[in-house]
Every structure is written in structure tokens, then in C-alpha cells.
C-alpha atoms as a PDB file:
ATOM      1  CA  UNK A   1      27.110  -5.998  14.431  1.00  0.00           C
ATOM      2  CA  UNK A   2      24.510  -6.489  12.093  1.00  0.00           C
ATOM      3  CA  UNK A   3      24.119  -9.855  10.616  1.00  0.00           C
ATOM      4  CA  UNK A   4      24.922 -11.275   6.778  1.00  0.00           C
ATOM      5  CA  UNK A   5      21.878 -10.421   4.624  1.00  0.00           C
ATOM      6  CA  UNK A   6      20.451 -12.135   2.051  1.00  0.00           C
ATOM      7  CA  UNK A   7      19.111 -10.937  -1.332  1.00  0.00           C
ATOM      8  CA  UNK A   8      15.924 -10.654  -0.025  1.00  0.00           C
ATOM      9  CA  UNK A   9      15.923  -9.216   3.161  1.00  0.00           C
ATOM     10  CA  UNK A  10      18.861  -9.694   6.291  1.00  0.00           C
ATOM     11  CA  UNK A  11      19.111 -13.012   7.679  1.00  0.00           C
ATOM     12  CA  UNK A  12      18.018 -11.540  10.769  1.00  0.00           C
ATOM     13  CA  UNK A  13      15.601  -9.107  10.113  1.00  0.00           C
ATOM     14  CA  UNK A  14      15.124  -6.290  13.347  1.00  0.00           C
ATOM     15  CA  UNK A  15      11.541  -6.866  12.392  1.00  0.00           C
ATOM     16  CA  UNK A  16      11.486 -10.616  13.573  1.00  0.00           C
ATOM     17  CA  UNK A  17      14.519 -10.568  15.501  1.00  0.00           C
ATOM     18  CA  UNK A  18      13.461  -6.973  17.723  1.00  0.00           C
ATOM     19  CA  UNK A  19      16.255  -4.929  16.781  1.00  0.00           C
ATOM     20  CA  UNK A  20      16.226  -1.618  15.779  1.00  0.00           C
ATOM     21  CA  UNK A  21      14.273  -1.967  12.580  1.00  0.00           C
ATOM     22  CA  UNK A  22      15.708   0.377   9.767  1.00  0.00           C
ATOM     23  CA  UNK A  23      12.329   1.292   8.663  1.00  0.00           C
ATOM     24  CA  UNK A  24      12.866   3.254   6.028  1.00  0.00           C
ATOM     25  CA  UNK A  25      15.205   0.320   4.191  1.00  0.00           C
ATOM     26  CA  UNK A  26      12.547  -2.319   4.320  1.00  0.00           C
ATOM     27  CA  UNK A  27       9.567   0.214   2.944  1.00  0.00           C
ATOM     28  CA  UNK A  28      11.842   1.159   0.069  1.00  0.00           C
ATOM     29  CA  UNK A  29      12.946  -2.669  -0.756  1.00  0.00           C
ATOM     30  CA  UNK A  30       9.341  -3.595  -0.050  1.00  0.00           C
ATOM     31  CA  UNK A  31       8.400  -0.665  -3.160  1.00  0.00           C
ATOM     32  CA  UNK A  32      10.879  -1.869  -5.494  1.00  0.00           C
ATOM     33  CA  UNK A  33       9.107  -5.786  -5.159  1.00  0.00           C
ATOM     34  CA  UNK A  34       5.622  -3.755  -5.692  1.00  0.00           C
ATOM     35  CA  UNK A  35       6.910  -1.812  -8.225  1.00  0.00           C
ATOM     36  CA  UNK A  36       8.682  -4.979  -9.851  1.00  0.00           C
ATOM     37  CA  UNK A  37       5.016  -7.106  -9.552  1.00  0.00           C
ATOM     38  CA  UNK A  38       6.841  -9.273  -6.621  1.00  0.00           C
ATOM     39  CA  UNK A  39       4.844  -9.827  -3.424  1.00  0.00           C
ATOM     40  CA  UNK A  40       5.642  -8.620  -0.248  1.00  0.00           C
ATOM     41  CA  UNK A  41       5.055  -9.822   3.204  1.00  0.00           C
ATOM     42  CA  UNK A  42       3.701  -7.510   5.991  1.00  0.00           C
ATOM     43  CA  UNK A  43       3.260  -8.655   9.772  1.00  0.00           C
ATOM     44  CA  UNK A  44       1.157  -7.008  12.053  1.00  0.00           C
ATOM     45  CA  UNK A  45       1.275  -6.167  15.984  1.00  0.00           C
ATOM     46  CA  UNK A  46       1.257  -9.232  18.249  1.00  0.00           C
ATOM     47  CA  UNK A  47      -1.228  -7.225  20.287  1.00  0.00           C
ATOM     48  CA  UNK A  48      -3.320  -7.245  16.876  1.00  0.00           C
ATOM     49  CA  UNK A  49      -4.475  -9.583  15.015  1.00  0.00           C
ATOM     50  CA  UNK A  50      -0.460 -11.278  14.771  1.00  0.00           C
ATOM     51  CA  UNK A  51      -0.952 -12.423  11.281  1.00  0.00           C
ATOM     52  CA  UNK A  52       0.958 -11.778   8.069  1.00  0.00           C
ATOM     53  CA  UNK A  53      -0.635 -10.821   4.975  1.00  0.00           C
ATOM     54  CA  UNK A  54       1.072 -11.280   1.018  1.00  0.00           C
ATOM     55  CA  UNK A  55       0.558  -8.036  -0.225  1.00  0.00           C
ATOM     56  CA  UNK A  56       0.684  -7.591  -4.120  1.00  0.00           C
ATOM     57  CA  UNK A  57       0.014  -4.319  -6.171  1.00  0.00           C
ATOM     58  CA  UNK A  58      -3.315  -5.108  -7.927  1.00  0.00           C
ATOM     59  CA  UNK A  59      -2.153  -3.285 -11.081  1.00  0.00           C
ATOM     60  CA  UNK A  60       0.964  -5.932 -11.303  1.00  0.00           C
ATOM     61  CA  UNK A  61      -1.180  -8.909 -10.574  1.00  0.00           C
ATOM     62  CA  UNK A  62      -0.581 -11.692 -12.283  1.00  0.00           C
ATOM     63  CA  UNK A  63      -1.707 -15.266 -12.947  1.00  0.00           C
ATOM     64  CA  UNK A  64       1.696 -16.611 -11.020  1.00  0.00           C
ATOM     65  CA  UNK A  65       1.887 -14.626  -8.304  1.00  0.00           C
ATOM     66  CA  UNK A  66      -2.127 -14.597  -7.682  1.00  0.00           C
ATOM     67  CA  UNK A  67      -1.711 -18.359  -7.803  1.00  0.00           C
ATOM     68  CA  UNK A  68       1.206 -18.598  -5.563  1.00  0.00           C
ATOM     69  CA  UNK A  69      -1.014 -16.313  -2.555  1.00  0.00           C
ATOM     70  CA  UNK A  70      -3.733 -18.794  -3.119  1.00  0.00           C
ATOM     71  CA  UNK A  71      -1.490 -21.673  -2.011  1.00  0.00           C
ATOM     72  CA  UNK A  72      -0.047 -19.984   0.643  1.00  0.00           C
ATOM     73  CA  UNK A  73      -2.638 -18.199   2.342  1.00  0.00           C
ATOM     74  CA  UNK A  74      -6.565 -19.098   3.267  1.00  0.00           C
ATOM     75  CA  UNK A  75      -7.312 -18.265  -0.320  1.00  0.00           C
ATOM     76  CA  UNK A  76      -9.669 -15.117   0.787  1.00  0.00           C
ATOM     77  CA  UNK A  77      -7.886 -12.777  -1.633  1.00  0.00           C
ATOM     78  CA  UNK A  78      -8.793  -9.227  -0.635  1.00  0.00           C
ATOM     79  CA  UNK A  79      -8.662  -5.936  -2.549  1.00  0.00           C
ATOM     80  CA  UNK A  80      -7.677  -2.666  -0.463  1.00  0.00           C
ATOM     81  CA  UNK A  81      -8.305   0.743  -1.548  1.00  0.00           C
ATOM     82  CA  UNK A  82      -9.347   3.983  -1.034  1.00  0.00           C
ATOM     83  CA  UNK A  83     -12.603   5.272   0.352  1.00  0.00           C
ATOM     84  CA  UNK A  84     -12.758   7.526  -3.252  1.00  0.00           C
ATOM     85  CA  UNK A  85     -12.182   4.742  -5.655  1.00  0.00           C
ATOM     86  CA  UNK A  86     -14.923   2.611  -3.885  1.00  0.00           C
ATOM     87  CA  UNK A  87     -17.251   5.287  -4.909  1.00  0.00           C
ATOM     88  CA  UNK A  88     -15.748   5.818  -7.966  1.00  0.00           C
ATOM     89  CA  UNK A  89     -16.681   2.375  -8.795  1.00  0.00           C
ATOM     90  CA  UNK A  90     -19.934   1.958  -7.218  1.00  0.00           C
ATOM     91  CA  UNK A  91     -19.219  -0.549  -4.401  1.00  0.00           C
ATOM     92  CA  UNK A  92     -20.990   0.371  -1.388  1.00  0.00           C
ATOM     93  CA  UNK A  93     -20.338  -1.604   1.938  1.00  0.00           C
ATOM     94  CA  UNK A  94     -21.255  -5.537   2.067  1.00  0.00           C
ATOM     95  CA  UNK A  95     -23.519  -4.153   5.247  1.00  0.00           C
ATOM     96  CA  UNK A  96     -25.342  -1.441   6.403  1.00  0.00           C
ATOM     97  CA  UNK A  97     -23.744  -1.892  10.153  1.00  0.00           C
ATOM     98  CA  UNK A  98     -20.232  -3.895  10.503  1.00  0.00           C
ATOM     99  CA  UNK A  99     -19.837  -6.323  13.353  1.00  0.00           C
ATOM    100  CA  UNK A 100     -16.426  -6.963  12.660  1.00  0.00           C
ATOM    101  CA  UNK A 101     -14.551  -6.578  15.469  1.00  0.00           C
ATOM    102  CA  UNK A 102     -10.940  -4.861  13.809  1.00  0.00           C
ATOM    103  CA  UNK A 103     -13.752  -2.319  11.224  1.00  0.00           C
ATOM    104  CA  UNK A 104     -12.727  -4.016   8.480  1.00  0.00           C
ATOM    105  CA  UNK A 105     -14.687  -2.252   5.685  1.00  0.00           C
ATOM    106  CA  UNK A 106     -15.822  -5.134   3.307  1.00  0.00           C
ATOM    107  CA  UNK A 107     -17.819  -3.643  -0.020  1.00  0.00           C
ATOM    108  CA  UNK A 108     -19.735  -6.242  -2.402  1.00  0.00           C
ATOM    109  CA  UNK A 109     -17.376  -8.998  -4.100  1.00  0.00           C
ATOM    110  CA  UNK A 110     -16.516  -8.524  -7.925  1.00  0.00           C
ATOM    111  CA  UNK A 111     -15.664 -10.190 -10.567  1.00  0.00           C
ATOM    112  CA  UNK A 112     -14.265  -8.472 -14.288  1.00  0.00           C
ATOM    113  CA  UNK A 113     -16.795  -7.853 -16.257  1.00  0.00           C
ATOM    114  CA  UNK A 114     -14.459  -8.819 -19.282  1.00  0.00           C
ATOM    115  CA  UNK A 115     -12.023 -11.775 -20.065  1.00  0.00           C
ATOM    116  CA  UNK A 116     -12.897 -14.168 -17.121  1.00  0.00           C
ATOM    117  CA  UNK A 117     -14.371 -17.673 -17.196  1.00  0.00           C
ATOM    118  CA  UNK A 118     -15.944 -18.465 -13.815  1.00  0.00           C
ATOM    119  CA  UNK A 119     -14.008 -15.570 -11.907  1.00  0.00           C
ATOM    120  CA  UNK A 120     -12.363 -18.037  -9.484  1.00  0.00           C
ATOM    121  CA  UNK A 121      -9.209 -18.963 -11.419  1.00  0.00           C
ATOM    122  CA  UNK A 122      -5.965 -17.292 -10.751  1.00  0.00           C
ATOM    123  CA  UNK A 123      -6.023 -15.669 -13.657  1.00  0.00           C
ATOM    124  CA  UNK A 124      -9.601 -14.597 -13.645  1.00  0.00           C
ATOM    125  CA  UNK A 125      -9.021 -12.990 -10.546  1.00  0.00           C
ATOM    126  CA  UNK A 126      -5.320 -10.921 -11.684  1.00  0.00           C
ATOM    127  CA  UNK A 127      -7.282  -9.834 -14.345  1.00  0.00           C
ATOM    128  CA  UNK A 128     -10.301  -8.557 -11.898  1.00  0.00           C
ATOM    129  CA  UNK A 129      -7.341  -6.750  -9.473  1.00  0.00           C
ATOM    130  CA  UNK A 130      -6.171  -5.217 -12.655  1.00  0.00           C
ATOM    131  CA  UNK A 131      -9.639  -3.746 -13.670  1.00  0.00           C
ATOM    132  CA  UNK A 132     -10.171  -1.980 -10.114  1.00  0.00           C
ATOM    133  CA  UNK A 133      -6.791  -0.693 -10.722  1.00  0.00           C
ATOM    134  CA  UNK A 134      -7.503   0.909 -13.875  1.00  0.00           C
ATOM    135  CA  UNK A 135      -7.947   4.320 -13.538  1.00  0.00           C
ATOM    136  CA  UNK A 136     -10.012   3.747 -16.678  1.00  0.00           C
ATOM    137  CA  UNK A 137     -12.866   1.458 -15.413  1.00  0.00           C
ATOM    138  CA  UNK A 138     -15.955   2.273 -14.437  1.00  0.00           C
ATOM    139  CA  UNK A 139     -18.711   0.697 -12.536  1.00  0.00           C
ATOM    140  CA  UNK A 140     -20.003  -1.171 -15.484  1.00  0.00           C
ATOM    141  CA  UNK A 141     -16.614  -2.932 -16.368  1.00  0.00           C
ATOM    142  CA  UNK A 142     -17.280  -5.245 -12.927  1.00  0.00           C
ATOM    143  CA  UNK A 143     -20.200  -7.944 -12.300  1.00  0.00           C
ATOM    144  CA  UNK A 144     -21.437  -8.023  -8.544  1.00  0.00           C
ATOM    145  CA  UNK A 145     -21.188 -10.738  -6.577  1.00  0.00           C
ATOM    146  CA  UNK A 146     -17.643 -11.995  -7.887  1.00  0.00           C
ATOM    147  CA  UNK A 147     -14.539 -13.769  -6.649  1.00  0.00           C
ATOM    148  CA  UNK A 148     -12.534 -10.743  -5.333  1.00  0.00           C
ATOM    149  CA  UNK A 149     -13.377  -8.863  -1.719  1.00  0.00           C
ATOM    150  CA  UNK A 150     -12.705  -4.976  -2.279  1.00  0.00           C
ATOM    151  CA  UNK A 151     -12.081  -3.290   1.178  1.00  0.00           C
ATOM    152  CA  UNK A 152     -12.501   0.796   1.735  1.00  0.00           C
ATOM    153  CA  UNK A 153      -9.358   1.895   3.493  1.00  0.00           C
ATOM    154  CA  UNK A 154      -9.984   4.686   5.617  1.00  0.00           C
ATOM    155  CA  UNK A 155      -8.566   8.092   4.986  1.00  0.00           C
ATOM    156  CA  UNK A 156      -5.286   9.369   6.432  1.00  0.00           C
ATOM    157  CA  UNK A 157      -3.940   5.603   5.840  1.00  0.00           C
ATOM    158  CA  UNK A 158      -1.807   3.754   8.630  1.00  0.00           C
ATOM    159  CA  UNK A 159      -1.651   6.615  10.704  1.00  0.00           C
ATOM    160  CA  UNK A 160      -5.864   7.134  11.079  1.00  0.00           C
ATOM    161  CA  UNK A 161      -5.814   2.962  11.094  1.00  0.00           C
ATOM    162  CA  UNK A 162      -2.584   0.543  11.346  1.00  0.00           C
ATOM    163  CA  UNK A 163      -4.153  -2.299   9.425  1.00  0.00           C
ATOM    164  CA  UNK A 164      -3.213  -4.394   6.516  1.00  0.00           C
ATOM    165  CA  UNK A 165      -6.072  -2.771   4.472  1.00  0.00           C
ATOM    166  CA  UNK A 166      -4.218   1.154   5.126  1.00  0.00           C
ATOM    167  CA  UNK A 167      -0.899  -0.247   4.909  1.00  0.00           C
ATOM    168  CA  UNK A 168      -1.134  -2.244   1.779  1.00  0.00           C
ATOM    169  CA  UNK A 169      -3.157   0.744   0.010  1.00  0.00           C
ATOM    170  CA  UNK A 170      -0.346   3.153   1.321  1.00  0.00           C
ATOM    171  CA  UNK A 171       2.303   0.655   0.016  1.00  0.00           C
ATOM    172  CA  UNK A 172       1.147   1.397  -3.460  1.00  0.00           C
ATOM    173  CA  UNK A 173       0.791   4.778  -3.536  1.00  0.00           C
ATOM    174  CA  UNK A 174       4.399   5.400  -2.099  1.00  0.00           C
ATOM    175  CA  UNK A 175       5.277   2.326  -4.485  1.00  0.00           C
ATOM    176  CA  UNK A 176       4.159   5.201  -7.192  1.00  0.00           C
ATOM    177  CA  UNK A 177       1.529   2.680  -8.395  1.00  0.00           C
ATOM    178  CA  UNK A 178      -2.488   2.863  -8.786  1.00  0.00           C
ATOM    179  CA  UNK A 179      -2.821   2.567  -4.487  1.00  0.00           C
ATOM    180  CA  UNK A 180      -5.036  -0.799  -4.744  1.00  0.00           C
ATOM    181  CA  UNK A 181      -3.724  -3.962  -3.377  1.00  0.00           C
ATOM    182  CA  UNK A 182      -4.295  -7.859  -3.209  1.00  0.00           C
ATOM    183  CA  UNK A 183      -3.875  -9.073   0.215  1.00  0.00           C
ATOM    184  CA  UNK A 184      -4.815 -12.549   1.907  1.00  0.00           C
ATOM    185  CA  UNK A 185      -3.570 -14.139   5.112  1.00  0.00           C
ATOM    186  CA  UNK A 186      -0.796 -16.537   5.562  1.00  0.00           C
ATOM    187  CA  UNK A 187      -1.828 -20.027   6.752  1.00  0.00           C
ATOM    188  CA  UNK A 188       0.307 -23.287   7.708  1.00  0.00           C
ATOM    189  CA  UNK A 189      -0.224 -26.352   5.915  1.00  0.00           C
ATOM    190  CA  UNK A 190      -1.759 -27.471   9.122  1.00  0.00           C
ATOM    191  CA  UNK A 191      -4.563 -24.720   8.089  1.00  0.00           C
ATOM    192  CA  UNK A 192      -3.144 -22.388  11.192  1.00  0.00           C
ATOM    193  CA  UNK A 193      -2.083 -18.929  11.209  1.00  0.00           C
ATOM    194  CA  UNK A 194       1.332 -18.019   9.834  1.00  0.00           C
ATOM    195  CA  UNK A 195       2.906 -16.217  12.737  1.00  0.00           C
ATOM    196  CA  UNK A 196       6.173 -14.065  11.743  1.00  0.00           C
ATOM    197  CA  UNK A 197       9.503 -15.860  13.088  1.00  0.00           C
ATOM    198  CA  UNK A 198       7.540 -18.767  10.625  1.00  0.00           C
ATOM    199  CA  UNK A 199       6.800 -16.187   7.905  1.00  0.00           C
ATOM    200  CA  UNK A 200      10.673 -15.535   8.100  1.00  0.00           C
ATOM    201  CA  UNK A 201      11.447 -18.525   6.908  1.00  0.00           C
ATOM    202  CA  UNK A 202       9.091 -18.079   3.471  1.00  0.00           C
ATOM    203  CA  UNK A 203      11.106 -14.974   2.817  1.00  0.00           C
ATOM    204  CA  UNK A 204      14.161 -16.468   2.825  1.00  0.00           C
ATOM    205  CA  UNK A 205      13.177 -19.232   0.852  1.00  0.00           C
ATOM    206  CA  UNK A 206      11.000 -17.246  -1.933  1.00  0.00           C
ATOM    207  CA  UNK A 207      13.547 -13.780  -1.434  1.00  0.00           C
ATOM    208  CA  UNK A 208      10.739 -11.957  -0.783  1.00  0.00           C
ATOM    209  CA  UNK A 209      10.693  -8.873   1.799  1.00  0.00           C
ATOM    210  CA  UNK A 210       9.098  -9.016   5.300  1.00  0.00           C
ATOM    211  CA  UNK A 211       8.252  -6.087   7.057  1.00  0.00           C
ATOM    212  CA  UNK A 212       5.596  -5.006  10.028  1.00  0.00           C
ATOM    213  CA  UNK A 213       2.615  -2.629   9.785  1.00  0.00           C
ATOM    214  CA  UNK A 214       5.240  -0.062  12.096  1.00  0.00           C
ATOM    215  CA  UNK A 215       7.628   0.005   9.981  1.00  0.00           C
ATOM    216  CA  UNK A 216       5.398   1.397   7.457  1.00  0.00           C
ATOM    217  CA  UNK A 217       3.922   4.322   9.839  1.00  0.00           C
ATOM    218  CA  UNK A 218       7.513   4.788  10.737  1.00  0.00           C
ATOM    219  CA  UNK A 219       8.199   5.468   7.175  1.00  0.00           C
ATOM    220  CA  UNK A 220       4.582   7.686   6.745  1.00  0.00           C
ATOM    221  CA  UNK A 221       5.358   9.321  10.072  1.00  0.00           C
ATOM    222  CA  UNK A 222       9.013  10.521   9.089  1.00  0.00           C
ATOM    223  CA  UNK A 223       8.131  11.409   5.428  1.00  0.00           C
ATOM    224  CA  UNK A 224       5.368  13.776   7.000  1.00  0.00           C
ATOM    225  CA  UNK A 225       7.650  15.000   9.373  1.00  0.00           C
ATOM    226  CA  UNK A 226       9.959  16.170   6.516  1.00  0.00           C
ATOM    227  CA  UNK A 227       7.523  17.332   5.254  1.00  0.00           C
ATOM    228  CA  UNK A 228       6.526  19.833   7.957  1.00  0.00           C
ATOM    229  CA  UNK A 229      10.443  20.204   9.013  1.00  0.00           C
ATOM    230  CA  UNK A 230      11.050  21.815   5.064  1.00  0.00           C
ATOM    231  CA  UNK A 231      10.759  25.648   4.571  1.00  0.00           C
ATOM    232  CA  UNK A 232       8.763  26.641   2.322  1.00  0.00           C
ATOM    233  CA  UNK A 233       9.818  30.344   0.555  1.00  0.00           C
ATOM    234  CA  UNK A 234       7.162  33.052   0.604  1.00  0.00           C
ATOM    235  CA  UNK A 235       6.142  34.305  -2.689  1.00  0.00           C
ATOM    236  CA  UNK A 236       8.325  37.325  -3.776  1.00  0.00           C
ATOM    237  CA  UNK A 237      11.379  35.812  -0.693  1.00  0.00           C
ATOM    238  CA  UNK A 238      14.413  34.143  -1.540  1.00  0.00           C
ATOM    239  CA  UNK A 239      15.256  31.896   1.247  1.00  0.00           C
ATOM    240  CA  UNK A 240      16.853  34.614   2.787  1.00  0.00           C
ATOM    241  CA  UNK A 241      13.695  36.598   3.420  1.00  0.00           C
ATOM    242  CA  UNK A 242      15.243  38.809   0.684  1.00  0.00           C
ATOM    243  CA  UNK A 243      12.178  40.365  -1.775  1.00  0.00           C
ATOM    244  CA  UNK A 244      12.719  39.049  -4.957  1.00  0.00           C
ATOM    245  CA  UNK A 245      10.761  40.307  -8.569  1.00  0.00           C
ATOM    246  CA  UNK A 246       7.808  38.015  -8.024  1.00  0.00           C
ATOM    247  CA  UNK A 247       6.964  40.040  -5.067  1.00  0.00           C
ATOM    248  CA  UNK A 248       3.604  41.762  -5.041  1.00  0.00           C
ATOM    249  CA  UNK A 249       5.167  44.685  -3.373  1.00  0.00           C
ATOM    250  CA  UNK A 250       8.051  45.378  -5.306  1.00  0.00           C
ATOM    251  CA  UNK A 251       7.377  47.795  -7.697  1.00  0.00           C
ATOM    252  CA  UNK A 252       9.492  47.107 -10.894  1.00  0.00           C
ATOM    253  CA  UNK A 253       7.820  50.049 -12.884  1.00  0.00           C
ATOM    254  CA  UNK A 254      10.364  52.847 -13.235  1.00  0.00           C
ATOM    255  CA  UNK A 255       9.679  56.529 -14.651  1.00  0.00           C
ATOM    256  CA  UNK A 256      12.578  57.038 -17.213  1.00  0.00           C
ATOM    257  CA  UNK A 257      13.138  59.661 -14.961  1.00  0.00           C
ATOM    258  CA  UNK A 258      13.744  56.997 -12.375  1.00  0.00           C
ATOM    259  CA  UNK A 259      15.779  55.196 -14.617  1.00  0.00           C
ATOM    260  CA  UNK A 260      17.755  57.922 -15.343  1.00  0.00           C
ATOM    261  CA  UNK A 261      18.567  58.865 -11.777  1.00  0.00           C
END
């Protein structure tokens, strides 16, 4: 028997708790938060790193909710996306060769080019999310260095990489916003790592939604097998294999003679 949940998420979640995780529920709670501007809360693998990440939709952010990651987590607010809009906007990699042991693809930090003070504020740095969510902006609407850590997700998402960068860049787009994120780490008051049964216990108390990195290549890897699973009709079939008009070799030009007959 499953147990009493809350508005936020069940009191015992399958993804702290280890019971069969209903995947697909959490994602689609977890892209009504993004979709509402709410953060959510994703936990990784304990044979990972075993951290949890806030994970906010950079085109929602916010001077509140950017403020409330910064008190929560280390501060180092993060901004996944993809490979394309990294280009797009001119950030190449912070280095030529990565030492980073997990491949984390940091690019040059930014700042807004427009409507900031120092950059570091909450609000200065909602308003920088924003801008390398904007479909809109262009290289020349950010400054370089800045306040704000882009990261280039890799291509093919949480299934070519299960990290927080893929995961909260997937997030979006299935959230059926601009697929850039705000992500930074949980830490303790103690300055420790938030570890998940603890990160739990913020959900409840904030109603926010905690889910893991698998639950969201659960999700991927069931939507793609739909995907596959789903016949697709042949041009000029019906699903019957029947030849329909739009066939190229049905000929619907009749003699009268023809028509006669």
C-alpha cells in the first residue's frame, strides 16, 4: 500500500524510500513546477556524485527563487544547455582540455549585458538566466567573465550522459520551455553535502518535487520507446495497408470512356 502523499510529492517517495519509483508521475509533476517557475529537486546515483541539485528553468528565473538556491546550496549557480545554443551565443569552453573528473563542460562565466548592477545579486543573475534563455539574444547581449557558469550539455541528453547538466536541460525541453536551466548543489548548514533522505525533508517542507537522474531516463527511455513502438502509415496506405488517393501509384485519371464504363 502506497503511503499518504503530500501536495508536493508522497510522504514516502520510491525515489528515497527504494520502491518502485513511478517515473513517469514525478517527471510530469516535476514539469508542471518548471513550467509554473517553481524549483525542482533532482538526486543523482549514490555510485555518482550522490548530491542533489535545485533545478530551475532559466527562462522562469526569478529574483525569489534565484535567492532562495543561493541560500540553500554552495551558491555556484550553474547554467545547462545545449551544445547548439553555446555556439549560438559564442561561449566556447572555460579550457582547452578538461580535468574534471565527471566531463563537466564549463564555458566562460556571463553576466547580462543589460539591467544588472554588479551581476552578483539575485536578481542580476535571474535576469542573466533569462537572457541565455532568450531565443532572441545574441552574443553581444552578455559581458564575459560574469556571475553565471553556462555548461554545454552533451547531445542525446541523459541517455548519452546521466548528469545534472543533461537532465536539467532535458527537463526543460520536455517542460515545453527554452531547454536552459539554473542548477547549484545542495549544502547543509554545516557547509556539507545534502544527501537525499535529507533533501526529503526540504521537499516536504518547501512542497517542492524530488526526483533522481533515473527517473528522468526512465521517462526519456519510455517516451522513445513509444516512439519506435508507433506505426507510422506509408504515404498513399491507410493503416490497413489499403492504397489510398495520395498514393503515387494510384492513378486517379480516368478517360470518360473509363468513367463511363
Amino acid at each position: 500500500m502506497s503511503a499518504p502523499a503530500t501536495a508536493g510529492r508522497p510522504a514516502a517517495d520510491p525515489a528515497v524510500h527504494g520502491g518502485p519509483a513511478d517515473a513517469d508521475d514525478l517527471v510530469a509533476r516535476a514539469l508542471a513546477a518548471l513550467r509554473a517557475g517553481r524549483p525542482v529537486l533532482v538526486a543523482d546515483g549514490e555510485d555518482r556524485e550522490d548530491e542533489v541539485d535545485v533545478v530551475l528553468a532559466a527562462a522562469h528565473a526569478t529574483e525569489h527563487w534565484v535567492g532562495w538556491t543561493v541560500r540553500h546550496t554552495s551558491g555556484y549557480l550553474c547554467a545547462p544547455l545545449p551544445a547548439e545554443r553555446a555556439d549560438d551565443l559564442e561561449l566556447p569552453l572555460m579550457v582547452a582540455r578538461s580535468q574534471d573528473p565527471r566531463g563537466t563542460a564549463y564555458t566562460v562565466s556571463v553576466d547580462a549585458a543589460r539591467g544588472v548592477g554588479t551581476g552578483i545579486s539575485a536578481a542580476d543573475r535571474a535576469a542573466t538566466l533569462r537572457t541565455l534563455a532568450d531565443t532572441a539574444a545574441g552574443p553581444g547581449d552578455l559581458i564575459r567573465p560574469g556571475h553565471v557558469l553556462p555548461l554545454r550539455a552533451v547531445p542525446g541528453g541523459v541517455l548519452a550522459r546521466p548528469g545534472h547538466t543533461e537532465a536539467a536541460v532535458d527537463l526543460c525541453r520536455l517542460a515545453g520551455v527554452a531547454p536552459v536551466a539554473a542548477i547549484a548543489e545542495l549544502v547543509e548548514d554545516d557547509g556539507t553535502m545534502t544527501r537525499r533522505r535529507q533533501a526529503a525533508a526540504l521537499a516536504d517542507r518547501e512542497d517542492l518535487v524530488l526526483l533522481t537522474i533515473a527517473d528522468v531516463v526512465a521517462h526519456v527511455s519510455g517516451a522513445r520507446a513509444e516512439e519506435t513502438r508507433r506505426p507510422r502509415r506509408r504515404p498513399g496506405h491507410d493503416h490497413t495497408g489499403t492504397r489510398t488517393p495520395d498514393d503515387p501509384h494510384t492513378d486517379t485519371h480516368h478517360t470518360d470512356e473509363e468513367t463511363h464504363a
